[in-house]
PDB file of N, CA and C in Angstrom:
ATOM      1  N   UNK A   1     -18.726 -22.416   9.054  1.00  0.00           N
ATOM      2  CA  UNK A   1     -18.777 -22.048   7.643  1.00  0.00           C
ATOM      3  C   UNK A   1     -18.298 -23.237   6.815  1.00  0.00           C
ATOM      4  N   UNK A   2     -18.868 -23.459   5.578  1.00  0.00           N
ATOM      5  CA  UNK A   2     -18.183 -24.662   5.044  1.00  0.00           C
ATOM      6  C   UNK A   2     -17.477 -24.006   4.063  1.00  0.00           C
ATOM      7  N   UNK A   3     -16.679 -25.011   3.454  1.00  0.00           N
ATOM      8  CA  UNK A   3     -15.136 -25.227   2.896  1.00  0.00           C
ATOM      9  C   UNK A   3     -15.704 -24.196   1.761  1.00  0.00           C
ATOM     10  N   UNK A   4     -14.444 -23.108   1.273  1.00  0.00           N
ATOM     11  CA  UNK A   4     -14.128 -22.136   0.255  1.00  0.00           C
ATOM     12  C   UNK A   4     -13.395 -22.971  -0.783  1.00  0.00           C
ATOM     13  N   UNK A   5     -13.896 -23.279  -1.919  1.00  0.00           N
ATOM     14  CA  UNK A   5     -12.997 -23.408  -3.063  1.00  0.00           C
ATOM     15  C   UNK A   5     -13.064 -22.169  -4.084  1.00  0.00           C
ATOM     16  N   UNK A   6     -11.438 -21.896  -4.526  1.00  0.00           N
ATOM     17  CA  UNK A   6     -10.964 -21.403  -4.975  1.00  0.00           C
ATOM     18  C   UNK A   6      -9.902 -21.762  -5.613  1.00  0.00           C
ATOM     19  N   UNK A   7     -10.400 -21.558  -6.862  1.00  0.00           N
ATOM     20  CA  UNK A   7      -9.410 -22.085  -8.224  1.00  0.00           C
ATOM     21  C   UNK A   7      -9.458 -23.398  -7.869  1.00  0.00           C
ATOM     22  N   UNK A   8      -8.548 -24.482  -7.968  1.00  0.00           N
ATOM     23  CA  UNK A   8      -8.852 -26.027  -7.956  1.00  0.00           C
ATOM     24  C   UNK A   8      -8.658 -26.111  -6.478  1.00  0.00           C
ATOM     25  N   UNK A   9      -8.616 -25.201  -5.455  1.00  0.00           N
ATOM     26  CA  UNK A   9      -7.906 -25.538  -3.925  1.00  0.00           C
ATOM     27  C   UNK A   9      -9.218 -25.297  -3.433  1.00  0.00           C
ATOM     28  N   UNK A  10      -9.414 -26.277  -1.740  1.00  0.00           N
ATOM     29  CA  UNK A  10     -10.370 -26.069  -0.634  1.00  0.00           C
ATOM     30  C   UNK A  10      -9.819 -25.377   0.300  1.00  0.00           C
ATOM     31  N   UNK A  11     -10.026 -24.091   0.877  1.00  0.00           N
ATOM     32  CA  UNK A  11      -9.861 -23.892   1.983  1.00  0.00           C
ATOM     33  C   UNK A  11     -11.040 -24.057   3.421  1.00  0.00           C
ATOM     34  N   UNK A  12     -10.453 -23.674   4.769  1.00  0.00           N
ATOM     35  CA  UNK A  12     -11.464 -23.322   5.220  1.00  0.00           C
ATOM     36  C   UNK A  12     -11.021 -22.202   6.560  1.00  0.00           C
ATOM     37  N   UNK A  13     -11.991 -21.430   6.383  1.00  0.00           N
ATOM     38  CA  UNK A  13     -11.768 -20.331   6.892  1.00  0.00           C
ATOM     39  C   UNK A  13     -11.540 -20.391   8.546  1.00  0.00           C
ATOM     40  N   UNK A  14     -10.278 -19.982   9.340  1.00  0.00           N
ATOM     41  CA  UNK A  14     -10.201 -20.217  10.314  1.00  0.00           C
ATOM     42  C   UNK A  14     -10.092 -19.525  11.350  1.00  0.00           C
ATOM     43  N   UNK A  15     -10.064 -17.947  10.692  1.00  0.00           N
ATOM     44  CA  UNK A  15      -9.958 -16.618  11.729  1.00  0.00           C
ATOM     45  C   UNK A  15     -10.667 -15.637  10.481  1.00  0.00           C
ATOM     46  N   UNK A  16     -11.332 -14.970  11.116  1.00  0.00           N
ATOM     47  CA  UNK A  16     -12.354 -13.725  10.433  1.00  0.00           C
ATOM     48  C   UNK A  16     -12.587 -12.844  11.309  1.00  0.00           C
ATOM     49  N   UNK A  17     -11.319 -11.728  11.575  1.00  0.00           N
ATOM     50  CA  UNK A  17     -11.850 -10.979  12.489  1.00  0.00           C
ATOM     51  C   UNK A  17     -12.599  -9.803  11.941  1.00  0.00           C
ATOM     52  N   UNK A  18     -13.691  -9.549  12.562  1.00  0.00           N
ATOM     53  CA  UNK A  18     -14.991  -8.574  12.570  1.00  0.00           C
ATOM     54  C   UNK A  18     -15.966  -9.282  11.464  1.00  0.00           C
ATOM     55  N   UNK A  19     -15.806 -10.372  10.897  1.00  0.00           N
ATOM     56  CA  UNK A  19     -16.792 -11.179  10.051  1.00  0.00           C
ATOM     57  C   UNK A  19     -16.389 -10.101   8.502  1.00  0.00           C
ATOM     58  N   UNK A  20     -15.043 -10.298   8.511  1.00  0.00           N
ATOM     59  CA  UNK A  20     -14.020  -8.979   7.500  1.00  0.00           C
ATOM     60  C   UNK A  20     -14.419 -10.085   5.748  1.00  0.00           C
ATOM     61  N   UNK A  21     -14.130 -11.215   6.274  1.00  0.00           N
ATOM     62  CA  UNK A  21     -13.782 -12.248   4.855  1.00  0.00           C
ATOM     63  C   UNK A  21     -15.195 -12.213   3.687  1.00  0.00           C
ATOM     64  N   UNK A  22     -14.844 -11.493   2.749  1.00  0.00           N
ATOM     65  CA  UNK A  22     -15.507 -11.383   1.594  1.00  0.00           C
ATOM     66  C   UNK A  22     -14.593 -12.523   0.505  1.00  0.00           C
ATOM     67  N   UNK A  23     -15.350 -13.358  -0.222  1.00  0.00           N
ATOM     68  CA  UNK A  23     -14.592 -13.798  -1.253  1.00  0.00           C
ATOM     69  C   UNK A  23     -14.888 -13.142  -2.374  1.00  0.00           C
ATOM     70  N   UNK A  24     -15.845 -12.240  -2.684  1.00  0.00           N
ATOM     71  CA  UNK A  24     -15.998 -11.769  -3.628  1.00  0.00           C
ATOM     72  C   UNK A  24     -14.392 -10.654  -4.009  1.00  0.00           C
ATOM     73  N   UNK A  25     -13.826 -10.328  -2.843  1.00  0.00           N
ATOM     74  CA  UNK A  25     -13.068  -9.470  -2.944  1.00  0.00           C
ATOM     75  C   UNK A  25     -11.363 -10.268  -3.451  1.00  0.00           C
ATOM     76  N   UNK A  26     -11.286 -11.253  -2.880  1.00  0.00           N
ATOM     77  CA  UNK A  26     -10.574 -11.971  -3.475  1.00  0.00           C
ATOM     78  C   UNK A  26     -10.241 -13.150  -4.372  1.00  0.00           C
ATOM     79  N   UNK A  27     -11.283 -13.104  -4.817  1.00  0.00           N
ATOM     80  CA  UNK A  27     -11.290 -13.962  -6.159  1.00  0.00           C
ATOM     81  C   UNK A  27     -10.008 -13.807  -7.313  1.00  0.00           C
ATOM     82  N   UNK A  28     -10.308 -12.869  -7.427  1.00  0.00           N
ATOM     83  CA  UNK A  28      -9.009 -12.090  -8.974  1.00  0.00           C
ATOM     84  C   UNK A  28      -7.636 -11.983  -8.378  1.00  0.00           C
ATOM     85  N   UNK A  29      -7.546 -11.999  -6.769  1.00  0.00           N
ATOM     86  CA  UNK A  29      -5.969 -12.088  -6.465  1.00  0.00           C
ATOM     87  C   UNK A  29      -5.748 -13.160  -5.955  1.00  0.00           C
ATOM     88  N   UNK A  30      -6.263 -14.022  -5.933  1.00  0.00           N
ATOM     89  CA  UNK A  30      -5.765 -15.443  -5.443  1.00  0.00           C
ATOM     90  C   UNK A  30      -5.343 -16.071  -6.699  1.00  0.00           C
ATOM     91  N   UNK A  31      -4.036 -16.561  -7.273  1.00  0.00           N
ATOM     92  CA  UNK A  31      -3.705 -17.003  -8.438  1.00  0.00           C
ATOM     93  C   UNK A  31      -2.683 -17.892  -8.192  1.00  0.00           C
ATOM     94  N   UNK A  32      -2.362 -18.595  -9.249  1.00  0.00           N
ATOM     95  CA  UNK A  32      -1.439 -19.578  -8.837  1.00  0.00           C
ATOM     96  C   UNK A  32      -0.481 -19.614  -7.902  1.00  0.00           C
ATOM     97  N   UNK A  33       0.186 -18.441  -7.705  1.00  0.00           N
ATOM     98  CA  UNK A  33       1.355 -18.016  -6.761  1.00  0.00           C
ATOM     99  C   UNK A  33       0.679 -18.900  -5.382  1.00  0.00           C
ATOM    100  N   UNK A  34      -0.209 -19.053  -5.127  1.00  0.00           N
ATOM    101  CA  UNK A  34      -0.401 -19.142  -4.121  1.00  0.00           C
ATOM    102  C   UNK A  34      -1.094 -20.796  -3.531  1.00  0.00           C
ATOM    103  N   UNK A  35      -1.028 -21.100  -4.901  1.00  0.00           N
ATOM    104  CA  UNK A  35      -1.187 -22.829  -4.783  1.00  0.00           C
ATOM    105  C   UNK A  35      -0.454 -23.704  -4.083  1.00  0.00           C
ATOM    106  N   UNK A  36       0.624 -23.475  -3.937  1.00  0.00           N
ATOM    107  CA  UNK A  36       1.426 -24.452  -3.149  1.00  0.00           C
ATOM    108  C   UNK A  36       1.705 -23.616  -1.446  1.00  0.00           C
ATOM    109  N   UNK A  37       1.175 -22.462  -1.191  1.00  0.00           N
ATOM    110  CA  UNK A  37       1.016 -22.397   0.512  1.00  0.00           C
ATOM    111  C   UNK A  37       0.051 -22.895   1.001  1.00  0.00           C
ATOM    112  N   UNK A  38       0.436 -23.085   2.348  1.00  0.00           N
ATOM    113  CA  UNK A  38      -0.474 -24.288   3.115  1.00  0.00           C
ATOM    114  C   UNK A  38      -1.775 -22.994   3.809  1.00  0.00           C
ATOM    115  N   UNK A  39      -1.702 -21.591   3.952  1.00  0.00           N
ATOM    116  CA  UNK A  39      -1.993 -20.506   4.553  1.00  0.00           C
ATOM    117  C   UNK A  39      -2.107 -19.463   3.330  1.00  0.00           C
ATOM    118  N   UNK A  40      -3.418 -18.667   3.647  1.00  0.00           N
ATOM    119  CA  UNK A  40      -3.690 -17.121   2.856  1.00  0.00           C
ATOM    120  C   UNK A  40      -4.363 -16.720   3.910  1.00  0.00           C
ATOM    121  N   UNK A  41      -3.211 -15.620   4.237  1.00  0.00           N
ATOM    122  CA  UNK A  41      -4.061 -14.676   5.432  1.00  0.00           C
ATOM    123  C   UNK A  41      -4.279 -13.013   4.301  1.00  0.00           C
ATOM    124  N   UNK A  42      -5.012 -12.397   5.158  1.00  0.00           N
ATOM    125  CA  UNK A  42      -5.551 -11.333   4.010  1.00  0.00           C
ATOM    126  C   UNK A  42      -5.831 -10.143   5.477  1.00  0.00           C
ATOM    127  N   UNK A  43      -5.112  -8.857   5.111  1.00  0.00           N
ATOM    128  CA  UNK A  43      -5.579  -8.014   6.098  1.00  0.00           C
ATOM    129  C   UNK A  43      -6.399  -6.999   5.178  1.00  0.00           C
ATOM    130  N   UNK A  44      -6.873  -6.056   5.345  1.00  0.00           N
ATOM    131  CA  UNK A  44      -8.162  -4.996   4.900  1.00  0.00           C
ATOM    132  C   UNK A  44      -7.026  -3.456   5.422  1.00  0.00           C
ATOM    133  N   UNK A  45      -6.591  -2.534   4.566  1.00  0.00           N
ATOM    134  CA  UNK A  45      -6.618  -1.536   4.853  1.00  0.00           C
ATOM    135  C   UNK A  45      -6.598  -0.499   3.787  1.00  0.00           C
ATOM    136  N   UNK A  46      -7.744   0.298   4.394  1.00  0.00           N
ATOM    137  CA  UNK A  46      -8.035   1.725   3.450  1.00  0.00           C
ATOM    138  C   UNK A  46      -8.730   0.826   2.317  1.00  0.00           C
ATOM    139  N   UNK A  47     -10.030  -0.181   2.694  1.00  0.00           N
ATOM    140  CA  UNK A  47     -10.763  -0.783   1.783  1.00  0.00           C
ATOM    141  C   UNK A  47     -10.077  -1.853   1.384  1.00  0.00           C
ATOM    142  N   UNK A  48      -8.511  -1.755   1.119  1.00  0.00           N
ATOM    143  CA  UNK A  48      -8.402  -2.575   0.084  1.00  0.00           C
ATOM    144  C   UNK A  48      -7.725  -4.150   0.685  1.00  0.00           C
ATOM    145  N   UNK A  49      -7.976  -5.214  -0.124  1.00  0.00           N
ATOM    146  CA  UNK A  49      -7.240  -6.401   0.769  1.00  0.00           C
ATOM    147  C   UNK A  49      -6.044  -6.946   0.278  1.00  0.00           C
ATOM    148  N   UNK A  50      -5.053  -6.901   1.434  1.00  0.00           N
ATOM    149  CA  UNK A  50      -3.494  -7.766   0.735  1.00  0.00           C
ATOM    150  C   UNK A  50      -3.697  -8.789   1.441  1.00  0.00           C
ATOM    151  N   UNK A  51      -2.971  -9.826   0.700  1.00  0.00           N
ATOM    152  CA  UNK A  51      -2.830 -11.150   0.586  1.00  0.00           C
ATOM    153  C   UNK A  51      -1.441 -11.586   0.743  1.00  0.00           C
ATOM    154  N   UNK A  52      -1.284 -12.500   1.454  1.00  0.00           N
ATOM    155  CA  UNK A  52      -0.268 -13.362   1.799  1.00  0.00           C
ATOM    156  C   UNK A  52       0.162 -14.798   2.341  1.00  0.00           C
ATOM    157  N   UNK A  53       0.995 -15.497   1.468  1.00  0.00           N
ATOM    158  CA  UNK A  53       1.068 -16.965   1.933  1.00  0.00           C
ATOM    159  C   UNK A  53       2.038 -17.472   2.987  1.00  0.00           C
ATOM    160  N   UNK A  54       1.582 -18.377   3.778  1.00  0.00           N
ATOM    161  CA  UNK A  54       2.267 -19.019   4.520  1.00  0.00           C
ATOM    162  C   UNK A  54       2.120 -20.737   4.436  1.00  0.00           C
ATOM    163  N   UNK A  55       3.108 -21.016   5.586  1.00  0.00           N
ATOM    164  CA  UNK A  55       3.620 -22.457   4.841  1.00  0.00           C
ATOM    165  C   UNK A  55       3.339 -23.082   6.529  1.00  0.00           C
ATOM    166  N   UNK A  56       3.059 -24.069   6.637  1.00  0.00           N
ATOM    167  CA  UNK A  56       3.180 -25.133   7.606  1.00  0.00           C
ATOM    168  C   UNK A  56       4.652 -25.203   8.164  1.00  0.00           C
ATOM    169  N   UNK A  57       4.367 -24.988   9.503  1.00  0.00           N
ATOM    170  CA  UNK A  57       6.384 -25.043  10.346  1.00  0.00           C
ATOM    171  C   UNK A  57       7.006 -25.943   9.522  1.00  0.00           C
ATOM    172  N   UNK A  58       6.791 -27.064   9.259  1.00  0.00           N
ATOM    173  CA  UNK A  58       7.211 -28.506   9.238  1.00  0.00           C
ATOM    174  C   UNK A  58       6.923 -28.709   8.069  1.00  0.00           C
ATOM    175  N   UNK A  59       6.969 -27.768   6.895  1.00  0.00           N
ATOM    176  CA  UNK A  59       6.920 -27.328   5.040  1.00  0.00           C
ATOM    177  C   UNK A  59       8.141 -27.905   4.724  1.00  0.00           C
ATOM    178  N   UNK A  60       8.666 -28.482   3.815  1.00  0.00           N
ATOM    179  CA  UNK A  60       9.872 -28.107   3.895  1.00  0.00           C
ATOM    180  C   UNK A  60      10.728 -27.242   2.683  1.00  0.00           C
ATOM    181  N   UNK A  61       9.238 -25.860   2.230  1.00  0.00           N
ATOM    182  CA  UNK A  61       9.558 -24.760   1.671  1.00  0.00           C
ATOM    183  C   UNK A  61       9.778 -23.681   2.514  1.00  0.00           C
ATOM    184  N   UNK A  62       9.263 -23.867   3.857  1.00  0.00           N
ATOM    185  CA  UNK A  62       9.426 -22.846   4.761  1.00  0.00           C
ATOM    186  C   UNK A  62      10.600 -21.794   5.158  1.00  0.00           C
ATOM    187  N   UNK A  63      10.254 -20.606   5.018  1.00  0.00           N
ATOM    188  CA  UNK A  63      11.224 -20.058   6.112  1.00  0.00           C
ATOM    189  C   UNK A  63      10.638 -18.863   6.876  1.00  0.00           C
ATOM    190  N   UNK A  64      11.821 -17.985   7.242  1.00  0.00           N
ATOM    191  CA  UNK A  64      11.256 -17.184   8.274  1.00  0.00           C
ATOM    192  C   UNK A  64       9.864 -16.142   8.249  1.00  0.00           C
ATOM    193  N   UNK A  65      10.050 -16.000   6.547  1.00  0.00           N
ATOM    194  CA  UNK A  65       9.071 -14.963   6.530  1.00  0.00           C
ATOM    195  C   UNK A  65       7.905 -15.587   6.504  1.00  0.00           C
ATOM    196  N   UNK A  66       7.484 -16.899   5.863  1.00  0.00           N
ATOM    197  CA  UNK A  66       6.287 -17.047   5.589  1.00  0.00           C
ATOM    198  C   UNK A  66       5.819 -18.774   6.342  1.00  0.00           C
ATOM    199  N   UNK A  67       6.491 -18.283   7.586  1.00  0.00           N
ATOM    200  CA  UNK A  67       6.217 -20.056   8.546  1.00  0.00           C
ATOM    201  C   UNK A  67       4.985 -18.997   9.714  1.00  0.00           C
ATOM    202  N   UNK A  68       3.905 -20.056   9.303  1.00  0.00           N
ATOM    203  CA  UNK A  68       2.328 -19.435  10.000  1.00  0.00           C
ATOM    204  C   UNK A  68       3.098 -19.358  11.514  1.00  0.00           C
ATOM    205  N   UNK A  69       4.086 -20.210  12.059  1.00  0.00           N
ATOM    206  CA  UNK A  69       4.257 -19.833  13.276  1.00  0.00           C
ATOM    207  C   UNK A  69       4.849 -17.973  14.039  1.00  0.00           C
ATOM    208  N   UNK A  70       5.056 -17.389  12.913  1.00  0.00           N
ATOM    209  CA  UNK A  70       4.847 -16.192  12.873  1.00  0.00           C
ATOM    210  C   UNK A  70       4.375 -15.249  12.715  1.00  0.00           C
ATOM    211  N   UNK A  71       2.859 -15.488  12.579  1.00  0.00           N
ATOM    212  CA  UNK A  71       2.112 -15.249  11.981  1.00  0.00           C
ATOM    213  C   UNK A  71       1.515 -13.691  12.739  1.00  0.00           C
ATOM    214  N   UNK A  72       1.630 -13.811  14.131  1.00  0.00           N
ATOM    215  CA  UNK A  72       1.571 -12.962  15.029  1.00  0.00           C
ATOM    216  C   UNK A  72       2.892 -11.895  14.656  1.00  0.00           C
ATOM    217  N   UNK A  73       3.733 -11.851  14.689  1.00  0.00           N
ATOM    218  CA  UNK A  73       4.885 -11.062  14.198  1.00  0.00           C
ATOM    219  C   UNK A  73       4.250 -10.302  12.808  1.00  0.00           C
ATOM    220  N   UNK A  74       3.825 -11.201  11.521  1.00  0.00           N
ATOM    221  CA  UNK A  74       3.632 -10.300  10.692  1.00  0.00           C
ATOM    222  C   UNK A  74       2.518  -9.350  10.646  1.00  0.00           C
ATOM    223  N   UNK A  75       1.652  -9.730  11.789  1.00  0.00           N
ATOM    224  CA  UNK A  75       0.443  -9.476  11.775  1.00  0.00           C
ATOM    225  C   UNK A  75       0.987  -7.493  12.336  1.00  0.00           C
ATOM    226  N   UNK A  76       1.817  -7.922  13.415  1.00  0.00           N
ATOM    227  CA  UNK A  76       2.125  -6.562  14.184  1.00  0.00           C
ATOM    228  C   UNK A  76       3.119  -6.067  13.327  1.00  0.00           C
ATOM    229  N   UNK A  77       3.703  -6.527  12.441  1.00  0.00           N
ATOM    230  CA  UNK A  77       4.865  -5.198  12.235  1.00  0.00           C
ATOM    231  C   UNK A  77       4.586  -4.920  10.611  1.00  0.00           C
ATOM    232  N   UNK A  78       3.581  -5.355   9.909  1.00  0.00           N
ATOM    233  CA  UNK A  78       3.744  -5.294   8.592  1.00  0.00           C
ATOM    234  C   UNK A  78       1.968  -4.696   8.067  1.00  0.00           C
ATOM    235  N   UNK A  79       0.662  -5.178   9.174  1.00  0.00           N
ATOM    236  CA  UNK A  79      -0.666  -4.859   9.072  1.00  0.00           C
ATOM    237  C   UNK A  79      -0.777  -3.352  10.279  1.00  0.00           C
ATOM    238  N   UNK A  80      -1.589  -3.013   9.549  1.00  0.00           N
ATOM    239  CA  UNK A  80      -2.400  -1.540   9.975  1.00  0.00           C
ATOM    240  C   UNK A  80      -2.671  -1.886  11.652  1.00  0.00           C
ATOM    241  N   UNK A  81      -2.516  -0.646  12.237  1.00  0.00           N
ATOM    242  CA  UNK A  81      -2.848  -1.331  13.840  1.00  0.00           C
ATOM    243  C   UNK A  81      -4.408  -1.271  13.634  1.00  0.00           C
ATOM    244  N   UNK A  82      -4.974  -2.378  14.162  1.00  0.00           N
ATOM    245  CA  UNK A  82      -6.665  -2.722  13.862  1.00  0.00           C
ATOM    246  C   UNK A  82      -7.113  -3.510  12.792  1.00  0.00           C
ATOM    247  N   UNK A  83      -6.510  -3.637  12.002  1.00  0.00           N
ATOM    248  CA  UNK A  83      -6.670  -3.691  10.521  1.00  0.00           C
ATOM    249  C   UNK A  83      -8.012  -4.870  10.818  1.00  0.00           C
ATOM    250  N   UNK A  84      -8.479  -5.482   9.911  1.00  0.00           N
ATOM    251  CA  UNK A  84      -9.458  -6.454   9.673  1.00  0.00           C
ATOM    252  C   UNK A  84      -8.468  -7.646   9.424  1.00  0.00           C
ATOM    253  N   UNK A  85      -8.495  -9.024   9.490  1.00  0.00           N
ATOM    254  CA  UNK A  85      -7.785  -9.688   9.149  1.00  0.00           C
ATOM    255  C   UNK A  85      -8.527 -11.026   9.134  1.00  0.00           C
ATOM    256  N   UNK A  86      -8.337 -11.901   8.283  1.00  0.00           N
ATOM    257  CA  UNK A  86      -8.916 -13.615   8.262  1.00  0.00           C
ATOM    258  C   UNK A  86      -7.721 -14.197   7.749  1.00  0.00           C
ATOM    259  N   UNK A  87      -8.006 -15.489   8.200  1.00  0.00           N
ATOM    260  CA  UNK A  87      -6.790 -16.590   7.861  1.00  0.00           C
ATOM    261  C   UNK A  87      -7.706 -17.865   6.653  1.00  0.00           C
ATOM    262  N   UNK A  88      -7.341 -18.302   6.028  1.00  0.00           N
ATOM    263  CA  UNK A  88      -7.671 -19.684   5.514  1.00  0.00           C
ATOM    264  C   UNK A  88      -6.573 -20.798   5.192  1.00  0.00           C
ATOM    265  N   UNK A  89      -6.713 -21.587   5.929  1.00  0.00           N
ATOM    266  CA  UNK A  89      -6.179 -23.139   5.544  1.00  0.00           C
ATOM    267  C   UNK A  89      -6.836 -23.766   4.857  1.00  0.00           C
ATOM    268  N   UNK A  90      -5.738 -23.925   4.184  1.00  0.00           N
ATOM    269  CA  UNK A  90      -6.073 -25.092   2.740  1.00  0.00           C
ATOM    270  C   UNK A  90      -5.873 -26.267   3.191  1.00  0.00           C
ATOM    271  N   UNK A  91      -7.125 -27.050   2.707  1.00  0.00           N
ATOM    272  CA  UNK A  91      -7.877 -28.870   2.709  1.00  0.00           C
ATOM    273  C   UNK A  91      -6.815 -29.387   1.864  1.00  0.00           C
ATOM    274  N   UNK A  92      -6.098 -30.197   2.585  1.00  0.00           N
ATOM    275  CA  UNK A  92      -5.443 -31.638   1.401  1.00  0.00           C
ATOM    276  C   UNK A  92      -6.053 -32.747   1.436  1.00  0.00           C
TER     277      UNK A  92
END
């Protein structure tokens, strides 16, 4: 797939499970908040998609909650069991 821009940022999409990643759906919630994470993972439940940033281990905004090396942790204790889920990394 080639590179997603959104707002002045490139991402590119690096996990899409079930081929889930619509950008149409997240256009209007991707907003500045989220310019300076290195990661927007997005899970799907009951239709609707939440959004969340993460940071590169080696950020040095990082911490526990939002270092991608946990990414598996938030995935299980905070997303729907099954849920739909995609990741995008952002191009510097």
């Amino acid at each position: 797939m080639k590179n997603i821009k959104i707002n002045n940022s490139e991402y590119e999409l690096i996990e899409n499970c079930d081929d889930c990643f619509s950008l149409e759906d997240i256009l209007d919630k991707v907003t500045d908040y989220f310019d300076d994470f290195d990661y927007i993972f997005g899970d799907y439940a009951y239709d609707k998609v939440r959004l969340k940033g993460f940071y590169d281990s080696n950020n040095n905004k990082v911490k526990d909650i939002n270092d991608i090396s946990n990414l598996e942790d938030y995935r299980s204790n905070y997303c729907s069991f099954g849920s739909k889920t995609f990741l995008l990394k952002k191009i510097k």
